[in-house]
Every structure is written in structure tokens, then in C-alpha cells.
Protein backbone atom coordinates (compact mmCIF):
# COMPACT_ATOMS: atom_id res chain seq x y z
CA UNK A 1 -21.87 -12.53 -18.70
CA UNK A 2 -24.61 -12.84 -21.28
CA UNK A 3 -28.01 -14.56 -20.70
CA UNK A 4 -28.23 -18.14 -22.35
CA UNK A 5 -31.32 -16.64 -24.43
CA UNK A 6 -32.99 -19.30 -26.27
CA UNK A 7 -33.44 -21.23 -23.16
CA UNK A 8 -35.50 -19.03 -20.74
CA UNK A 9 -37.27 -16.11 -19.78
CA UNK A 10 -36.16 -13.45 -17.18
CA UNK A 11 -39.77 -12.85 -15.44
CA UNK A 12 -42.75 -14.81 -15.29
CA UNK A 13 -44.98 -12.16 -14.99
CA UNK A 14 -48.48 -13.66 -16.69
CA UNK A 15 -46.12 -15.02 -18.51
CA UNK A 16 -42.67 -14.97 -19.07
CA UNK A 17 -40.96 -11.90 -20.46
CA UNK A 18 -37.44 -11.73 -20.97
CA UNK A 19 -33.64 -12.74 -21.12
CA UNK A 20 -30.85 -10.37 -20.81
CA UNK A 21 -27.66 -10.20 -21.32
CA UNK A 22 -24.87 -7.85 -19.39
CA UNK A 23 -22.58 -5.18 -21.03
CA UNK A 24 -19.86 -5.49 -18.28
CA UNK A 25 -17.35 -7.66 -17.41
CA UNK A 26 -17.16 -8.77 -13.73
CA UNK A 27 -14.27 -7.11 -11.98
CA UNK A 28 -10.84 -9.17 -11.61
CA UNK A 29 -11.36 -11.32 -8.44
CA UNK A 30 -15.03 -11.46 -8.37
CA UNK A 31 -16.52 -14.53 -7.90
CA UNK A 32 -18.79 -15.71 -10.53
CA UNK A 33 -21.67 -16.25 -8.50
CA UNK A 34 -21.02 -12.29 -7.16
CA UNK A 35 -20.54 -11.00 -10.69
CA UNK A 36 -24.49 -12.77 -11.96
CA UNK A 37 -26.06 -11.02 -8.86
CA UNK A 38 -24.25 -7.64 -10.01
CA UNK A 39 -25.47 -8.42 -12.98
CA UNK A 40 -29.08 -9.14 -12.31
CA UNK A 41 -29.14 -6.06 -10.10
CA UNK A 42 -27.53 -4.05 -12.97
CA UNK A 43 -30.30 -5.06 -15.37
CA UNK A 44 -33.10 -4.20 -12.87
CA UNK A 45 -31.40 -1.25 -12.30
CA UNK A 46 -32.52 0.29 -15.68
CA UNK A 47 -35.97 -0.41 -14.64
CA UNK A 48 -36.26 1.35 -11.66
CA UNK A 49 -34.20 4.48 -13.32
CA UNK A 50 -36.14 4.64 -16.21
CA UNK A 51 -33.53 4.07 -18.74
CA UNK A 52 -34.63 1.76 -21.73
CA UNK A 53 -31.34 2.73 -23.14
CA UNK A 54 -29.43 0.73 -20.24
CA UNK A 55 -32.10 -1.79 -20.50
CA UNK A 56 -31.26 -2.21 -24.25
CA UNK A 57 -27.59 -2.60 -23.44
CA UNK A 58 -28.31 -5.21 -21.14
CA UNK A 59 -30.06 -7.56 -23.93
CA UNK A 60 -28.28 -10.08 -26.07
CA UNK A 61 -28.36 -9.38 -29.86
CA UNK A 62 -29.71 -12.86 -30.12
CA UNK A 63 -32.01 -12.25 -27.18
CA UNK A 64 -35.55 -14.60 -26.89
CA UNK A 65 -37.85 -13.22 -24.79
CA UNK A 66 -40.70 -15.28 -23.79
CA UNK A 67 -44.39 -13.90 -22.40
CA UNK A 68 -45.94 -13.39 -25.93
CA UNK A 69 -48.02 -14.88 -28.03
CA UNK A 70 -44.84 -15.68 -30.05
CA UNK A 71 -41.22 -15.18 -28.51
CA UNK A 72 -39.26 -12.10 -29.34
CA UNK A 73 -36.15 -11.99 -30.83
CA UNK A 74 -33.36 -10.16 -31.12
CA UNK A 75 -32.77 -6.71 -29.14
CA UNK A 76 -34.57 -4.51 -31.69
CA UNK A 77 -37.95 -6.43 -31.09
CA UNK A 78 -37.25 -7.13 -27.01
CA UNK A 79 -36.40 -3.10 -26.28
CA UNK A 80 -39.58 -1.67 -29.06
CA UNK A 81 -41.97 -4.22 -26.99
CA UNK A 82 -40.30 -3.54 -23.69
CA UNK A 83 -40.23 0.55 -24.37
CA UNK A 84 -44.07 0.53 -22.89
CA UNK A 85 -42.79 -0.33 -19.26
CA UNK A 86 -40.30 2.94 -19.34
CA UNK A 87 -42.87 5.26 -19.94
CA UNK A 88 -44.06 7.42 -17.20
CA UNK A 89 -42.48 8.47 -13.51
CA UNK A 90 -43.41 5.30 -11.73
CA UNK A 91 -41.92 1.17 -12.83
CA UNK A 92 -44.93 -1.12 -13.42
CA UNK A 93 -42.79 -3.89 -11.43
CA UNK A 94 -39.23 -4.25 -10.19
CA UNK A 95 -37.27 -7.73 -9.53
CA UNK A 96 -33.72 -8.65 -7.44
CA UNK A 97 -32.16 -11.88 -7.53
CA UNK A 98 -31.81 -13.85 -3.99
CA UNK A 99 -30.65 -16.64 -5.42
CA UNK A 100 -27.72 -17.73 -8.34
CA UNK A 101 -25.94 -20.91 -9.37
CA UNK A 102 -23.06 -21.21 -11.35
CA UNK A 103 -21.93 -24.15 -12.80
CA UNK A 104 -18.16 -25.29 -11.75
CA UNK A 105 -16.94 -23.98 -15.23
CA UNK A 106 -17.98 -20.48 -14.93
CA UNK A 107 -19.30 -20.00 -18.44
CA UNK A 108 -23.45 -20.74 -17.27
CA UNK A 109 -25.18 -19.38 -14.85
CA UNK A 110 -28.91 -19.48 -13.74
CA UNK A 111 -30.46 -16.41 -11.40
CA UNK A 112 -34.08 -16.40 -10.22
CA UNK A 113 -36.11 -14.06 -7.74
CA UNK A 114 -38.97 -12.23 -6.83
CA UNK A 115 -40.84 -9.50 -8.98
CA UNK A 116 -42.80 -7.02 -7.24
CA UNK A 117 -45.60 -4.42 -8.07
CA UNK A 118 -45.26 -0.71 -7.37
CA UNK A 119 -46.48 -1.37 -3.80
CA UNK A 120 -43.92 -4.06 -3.25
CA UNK A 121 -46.08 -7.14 -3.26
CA UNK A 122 -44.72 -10.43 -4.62
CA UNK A 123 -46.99 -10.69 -8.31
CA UNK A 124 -44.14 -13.55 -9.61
CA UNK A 125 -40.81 -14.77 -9.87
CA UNK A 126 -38.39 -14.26 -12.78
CA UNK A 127 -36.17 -16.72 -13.71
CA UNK A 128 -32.70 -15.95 -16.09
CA UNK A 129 -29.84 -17.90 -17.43
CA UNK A 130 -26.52 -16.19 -18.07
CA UNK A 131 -23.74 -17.07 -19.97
CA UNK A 132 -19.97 -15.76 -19.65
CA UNK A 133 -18.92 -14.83 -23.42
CA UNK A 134 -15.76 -15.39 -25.05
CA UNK A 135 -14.73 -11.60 -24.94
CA UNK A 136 -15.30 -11.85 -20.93
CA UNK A 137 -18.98 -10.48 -21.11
């Protein structure tokens, strides 16, 4: 599933900040709802490991993130603004979804949930919308 990006932001974090995409299809027999909260996770994964690299493969080519002056585009801009948030030991902030709707089709999806500081405090709540691509990502 990829992120429907022109339409909204992953975090809203003084501002909203991104929208992703996935690099994986969901497993035969997983529910769609299962395989956007796999995905979600997935994508917050890369923060909390430190891995801009799985970050980047989690972003849409045609990516817009929002929480800039102007929106990004595209994965080149998203990952070189991004790259300051996988520097050092410590994440600045981590998110998980608790809640994701699919729409009866399958092809849209929307995920939302809390982002937390280092300490674990609520600071926001990031909202995505995924979409399942022809090629089953």
C-alpha cells in the first residue's frame, strides 16, 4: 500500500510532516485493515532503528510532505529534510497507529495515532492516507 500523498500529512507535529508510502505487499490473507497497521508500524519502525534508508523506502516517489513553509515533494526532498531526525543514538519522537479505516474497495486507506517524545509523552497525532497500488504495493 502506498500513502495517497498529495492529500495529507503523516504527523502533525508543529505542523504536519509527512506521507509515506510502503515497499511491501501485505501477505496473502491479510486483511486490509491488518496490512495498513503493519504498514504504519513498518514505517515507524525505521525511526526508532535509525535507518533513513528504510525510511526512504517507505516514501512514495511522488511523496508531499506537509509541516514546511512550502510542502516537499518527491522522496529526494522528503528523506534530505527528514535525514536531521536520524542523526544521533536517541529518535526525537516515535508514532504507532491505534486506529485505521479502509474503504470497502481496498485500494484507500486512512491511519492516524499518537506521536510521542523521547520520554513517551503525547506532543501530537499523525494522521496518513494509504493507497494499495496497481503492482500490489
Amino acid at each position: 500500500m502506498r500513502t495517497m500523498t498529495t492529500w495529507v500529512g503523516l504527523f502533525t507535529l508543529c505542523g504536519s510532516l509527512a506521507a509515506c508510502a510502503v515497499p511491501h505487499a501485505p501477505a496473502s490473507g491479510t486483511l486490509p485493515r491488518d496490512a495498513v497497521f503493519a504498514a504504519e508500524r513498518a514505517f515507524a519502525g525505521s525511526m526508532a532503528d535509525r535507518d533513513l534508508q528504510a525510511f526512504a523506502r517507505h516514501v512514495s516517489d511522488d511523496a508531499v510532505f506537509f509541516g514546511t513553509p512550502e510542502p516537499l515533494r518527491g522522496r529526494a526532498a522528503i528523506v534530505q529534510h527528514w535525514s536531521r531526525w536520524y542523526t544521533g543514538a536517541q529518535a526525537p519522537f516515535s508514532w504507532e497507529p491505534d486506529q485505521v479505516e479502509v474503504l470497502a474497495g481496498g485500494s484507500l486507506a486512512h491511519s492516524s495515532g499518537p506521536v510521542r517524545d523521547p520520554q513517551g509523552k503525547v506532543v501530537a497525532r499523525f494522521n496518513s492516507v494509504w493507497r494499495l497500488e496497481p503492482d500490489g504495493h
